[in-house]
Protein backbone atom coordinates (compact mmCIF):
# COMPACT_ATOMS: atom_id res chain seq x y z
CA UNK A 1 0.00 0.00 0.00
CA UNK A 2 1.39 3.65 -0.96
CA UNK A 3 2.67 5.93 2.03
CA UNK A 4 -0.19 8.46 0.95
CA UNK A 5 -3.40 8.14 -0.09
CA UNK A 6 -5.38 10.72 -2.84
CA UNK A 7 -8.69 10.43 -3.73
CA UNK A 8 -11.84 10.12 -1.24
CA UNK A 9 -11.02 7.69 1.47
CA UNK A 10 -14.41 7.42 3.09
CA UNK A 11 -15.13 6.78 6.75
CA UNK A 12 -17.79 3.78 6.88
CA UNK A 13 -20.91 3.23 9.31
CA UNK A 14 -20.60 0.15 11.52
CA UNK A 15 -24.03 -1.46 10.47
CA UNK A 16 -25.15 -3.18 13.36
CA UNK A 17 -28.17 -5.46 13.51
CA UNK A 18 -30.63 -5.52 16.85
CA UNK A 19 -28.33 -7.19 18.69
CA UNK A 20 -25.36 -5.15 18.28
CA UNK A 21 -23.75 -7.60 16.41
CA UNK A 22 -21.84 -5.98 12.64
CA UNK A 23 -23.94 -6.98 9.93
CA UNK A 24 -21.88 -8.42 7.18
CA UNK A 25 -24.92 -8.16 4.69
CA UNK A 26 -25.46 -4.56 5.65
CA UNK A 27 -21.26 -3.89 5.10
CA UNK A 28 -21.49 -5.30 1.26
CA UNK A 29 -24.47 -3.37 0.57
CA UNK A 30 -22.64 -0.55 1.79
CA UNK A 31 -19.41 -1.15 -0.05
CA UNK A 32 -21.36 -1.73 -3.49
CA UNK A 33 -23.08 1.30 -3.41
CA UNK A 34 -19.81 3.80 -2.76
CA UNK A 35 -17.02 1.22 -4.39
CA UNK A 36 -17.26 2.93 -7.41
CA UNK A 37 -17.09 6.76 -5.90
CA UNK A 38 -14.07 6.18 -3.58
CA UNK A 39 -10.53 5.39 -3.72
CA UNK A 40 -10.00 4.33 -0.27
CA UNK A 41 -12.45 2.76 2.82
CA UNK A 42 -11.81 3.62 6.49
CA UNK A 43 -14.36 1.53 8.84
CA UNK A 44 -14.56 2.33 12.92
CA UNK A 45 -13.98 5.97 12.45
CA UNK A 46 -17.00 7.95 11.24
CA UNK A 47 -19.20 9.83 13.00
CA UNK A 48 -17.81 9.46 17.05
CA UNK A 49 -18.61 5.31 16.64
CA UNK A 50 -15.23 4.12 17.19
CA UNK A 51 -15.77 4.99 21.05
CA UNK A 52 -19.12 3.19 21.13
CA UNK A 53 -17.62 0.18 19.31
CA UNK A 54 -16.33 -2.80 21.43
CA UNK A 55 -13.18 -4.98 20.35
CA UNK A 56 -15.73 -7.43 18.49
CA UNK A 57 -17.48 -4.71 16.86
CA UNK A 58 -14.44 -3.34 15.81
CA UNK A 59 -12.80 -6.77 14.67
CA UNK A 60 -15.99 -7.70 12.67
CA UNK A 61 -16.74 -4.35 10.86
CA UNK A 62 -12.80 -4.42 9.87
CA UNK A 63 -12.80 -7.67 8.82
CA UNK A 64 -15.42 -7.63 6.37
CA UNK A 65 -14.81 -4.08 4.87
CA UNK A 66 -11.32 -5.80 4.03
CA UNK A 67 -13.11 -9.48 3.13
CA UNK A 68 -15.15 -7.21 0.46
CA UNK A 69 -13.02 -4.46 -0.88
CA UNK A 70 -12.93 -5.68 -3.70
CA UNK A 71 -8.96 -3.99 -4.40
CA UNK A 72 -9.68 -0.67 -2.81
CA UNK A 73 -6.93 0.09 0.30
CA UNK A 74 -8.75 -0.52 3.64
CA UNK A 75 -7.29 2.20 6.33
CA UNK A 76 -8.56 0.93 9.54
CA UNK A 77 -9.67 3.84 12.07
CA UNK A 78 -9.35 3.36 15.94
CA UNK A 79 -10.58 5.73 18.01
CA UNK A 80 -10.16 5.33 22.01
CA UNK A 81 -9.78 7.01 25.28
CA UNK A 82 -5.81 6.16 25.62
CA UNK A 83 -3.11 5.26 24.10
CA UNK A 84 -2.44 2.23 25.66
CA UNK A 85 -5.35 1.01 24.46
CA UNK A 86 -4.61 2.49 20.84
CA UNK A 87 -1.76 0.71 20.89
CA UNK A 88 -3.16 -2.99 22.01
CA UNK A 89 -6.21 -2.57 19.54
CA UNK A 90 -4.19 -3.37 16.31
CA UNK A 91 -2.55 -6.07 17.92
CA UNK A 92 -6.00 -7.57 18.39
CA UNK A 93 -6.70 -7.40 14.36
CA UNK A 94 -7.39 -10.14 12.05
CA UNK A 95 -4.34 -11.33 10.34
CA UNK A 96 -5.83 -10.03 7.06
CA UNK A 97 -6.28 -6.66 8.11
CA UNK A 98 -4.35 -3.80 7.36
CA UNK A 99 -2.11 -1.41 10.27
CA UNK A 100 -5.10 0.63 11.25
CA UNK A 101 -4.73 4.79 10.95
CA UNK A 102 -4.70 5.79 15.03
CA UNK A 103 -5.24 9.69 16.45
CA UNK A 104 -5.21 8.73 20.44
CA UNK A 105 -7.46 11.55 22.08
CA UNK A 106 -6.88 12.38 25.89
CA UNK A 107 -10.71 13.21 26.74
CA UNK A 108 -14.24 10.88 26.63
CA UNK A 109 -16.41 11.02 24.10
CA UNK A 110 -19.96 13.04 25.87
């Protein structure tokens, strides 16, 4: 994968079902619709989620953005309350999953 990305790398929705579990389904039909408009995928960083998402969540919603890609670079987002755990999340990735993209923030999400 390049050093730098151009383009639109888009940060994803987590689609979960009622459960709270990542819908895989509900991933594809979201990659399908934007694959053709984007040059790049980020999943666990839009909108504030990556706080709300647990390490499953997070696993999962990575995972299958990178199962169904389809070619297009995967940058994985993490977004906790520390560092430390910043730093242990990527260990915690599926083998086939990229080096996720990290900002560590000091503060809670409200």
């Amino acid at each position: 994968m390049p050093d730098t990305y151009s383009g639109t790398v888009v940060p994803l929705i987590t689609p979960l079902d009622e459960h709270g579990t990542v819908d895989e389904q509900s991933v594809v039909r979201l990659l399908d619709h934007i694959r053709t408009e984007v040059t790049g995928l980020m999943p666990a960083l839009t909108s504030g989620e990556g706080w709300k998402l647990d390490a499953r969540q997070w696993q999962d919603v990575v995972t299958y953005t990178v199962k169904h890609a389809a070619g297009l670079p995967v940058l994985a987002g993490i977004q906790l309350p520390d560092t430390a755990s910043v730093i242990d999340r990527p260990a915690r990735r599926p083998r086939s999953a990229p080096t996720p993209s990290s900002s560590p923030r000091r503060s809670a999400p409200t």
